[in-house]
Protein backbone atom coordinates (compact mmCIF):
# COMPACT_ATOMS: atom_id res chain seq x y z
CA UNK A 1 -16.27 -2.75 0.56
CA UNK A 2 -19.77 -2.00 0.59
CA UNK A 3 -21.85 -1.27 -2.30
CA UNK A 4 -23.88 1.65 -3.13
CA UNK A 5 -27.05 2.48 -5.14
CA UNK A 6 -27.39 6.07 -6.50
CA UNK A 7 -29.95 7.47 -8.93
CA UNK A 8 -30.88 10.98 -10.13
CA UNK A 9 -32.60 13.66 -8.56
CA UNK A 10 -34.03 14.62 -12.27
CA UNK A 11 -33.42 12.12 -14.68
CA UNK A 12 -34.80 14.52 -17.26
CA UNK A 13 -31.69 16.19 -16.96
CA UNK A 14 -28.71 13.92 -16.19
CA UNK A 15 -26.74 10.71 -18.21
CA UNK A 16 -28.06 7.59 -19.40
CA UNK A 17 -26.48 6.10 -16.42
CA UNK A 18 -27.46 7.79 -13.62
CA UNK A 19 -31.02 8.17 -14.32
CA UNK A 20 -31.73 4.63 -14.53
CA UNK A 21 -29.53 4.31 -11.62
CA UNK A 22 -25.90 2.54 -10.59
CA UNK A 23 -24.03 1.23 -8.28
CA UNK A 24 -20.41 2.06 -6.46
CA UNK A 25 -18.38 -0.07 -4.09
CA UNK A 26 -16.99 2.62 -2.01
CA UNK A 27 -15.23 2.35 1.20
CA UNK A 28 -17.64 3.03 4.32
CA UNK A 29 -15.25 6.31 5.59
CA UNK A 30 -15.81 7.82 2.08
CA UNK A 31 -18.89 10.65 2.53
CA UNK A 32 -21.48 9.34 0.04
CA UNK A 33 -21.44 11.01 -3.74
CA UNK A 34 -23.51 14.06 -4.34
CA UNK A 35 -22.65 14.23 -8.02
CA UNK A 36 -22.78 11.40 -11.15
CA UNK A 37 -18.69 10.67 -11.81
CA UNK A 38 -20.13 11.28 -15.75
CA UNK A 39 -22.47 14.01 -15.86
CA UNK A 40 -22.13 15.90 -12.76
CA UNK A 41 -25.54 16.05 -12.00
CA UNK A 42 -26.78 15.71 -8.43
CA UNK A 43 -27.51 11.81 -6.91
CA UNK A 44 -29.29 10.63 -3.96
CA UNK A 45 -28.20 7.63 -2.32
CA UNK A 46 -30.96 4.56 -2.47
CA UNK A 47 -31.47 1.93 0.23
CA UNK A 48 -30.19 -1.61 -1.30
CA UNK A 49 -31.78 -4.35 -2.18
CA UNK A 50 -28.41 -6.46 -2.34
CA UNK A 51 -26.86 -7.86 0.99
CA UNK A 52 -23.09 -9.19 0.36
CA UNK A 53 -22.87 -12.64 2.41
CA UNK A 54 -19.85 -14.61 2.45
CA UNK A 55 -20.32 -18.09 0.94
CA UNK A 56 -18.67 -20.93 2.57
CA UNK A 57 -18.37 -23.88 0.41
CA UNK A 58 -17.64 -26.87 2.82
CA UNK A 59 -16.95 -26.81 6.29
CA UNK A 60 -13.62 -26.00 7.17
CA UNK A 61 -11.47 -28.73 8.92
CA UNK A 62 -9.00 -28.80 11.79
CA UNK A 63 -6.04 -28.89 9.82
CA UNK A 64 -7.52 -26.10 7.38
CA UNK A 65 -7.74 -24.00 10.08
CA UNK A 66 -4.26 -24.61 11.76
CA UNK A 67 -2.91 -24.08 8.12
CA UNK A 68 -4.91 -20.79 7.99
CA UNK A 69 -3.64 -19.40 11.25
CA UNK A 70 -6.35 -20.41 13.64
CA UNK A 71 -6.04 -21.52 16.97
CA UNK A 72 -8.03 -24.40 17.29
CA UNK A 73 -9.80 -25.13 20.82
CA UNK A 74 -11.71 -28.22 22.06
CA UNK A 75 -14.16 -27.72 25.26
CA UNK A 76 -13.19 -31.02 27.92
CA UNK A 77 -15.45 -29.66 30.74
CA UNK A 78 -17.39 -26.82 31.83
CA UNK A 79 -15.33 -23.59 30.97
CA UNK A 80 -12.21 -25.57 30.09
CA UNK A 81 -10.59 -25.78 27.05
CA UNK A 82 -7.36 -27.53 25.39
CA UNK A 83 -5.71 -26.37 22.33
CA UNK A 84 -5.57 -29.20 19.35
């Protein structure tokens, strides 16, 4: 799930935490929020700063990936492959 940066439109007006700002992990086929889940006070959406990567830790082996499901291919000549 992506996540999502929201701040005030008036922080005069609105919660502690929305008018320094806060972020969501919603689901990308939710419409964004228009209202703070505490205070009810209308949010705008904010471009991110964060980027979610995945982190691989080691490379994965053959039998790792046979283990994990994969079908594991090795190329023998031009547009020819054999399954390991």
């Amino acid at each position: 799930m992506p996540l999502y940066e929201y701040i005030a439109e008036s922080p005069e007006d609105s919660c502690r935490v929305c008018a320094r700002g806060f972020e969501i992990r919603r689901p990308i086929s939710r419409p964004p929020l228009e209202r703070c889940p505490l205070c009810s006070k209308p949010v705008r959406k904010l471009l991110s700063r964060n980027i979610s990567q995945p982190k691989l830790t080691a490379p994965l082996s053959v039998s790792d990936a046979k283990a994990s499901g994969f079908t594991v291919l090795e190329r023998r000549d031009e547009g020819v492959y054999e399954k390991l």
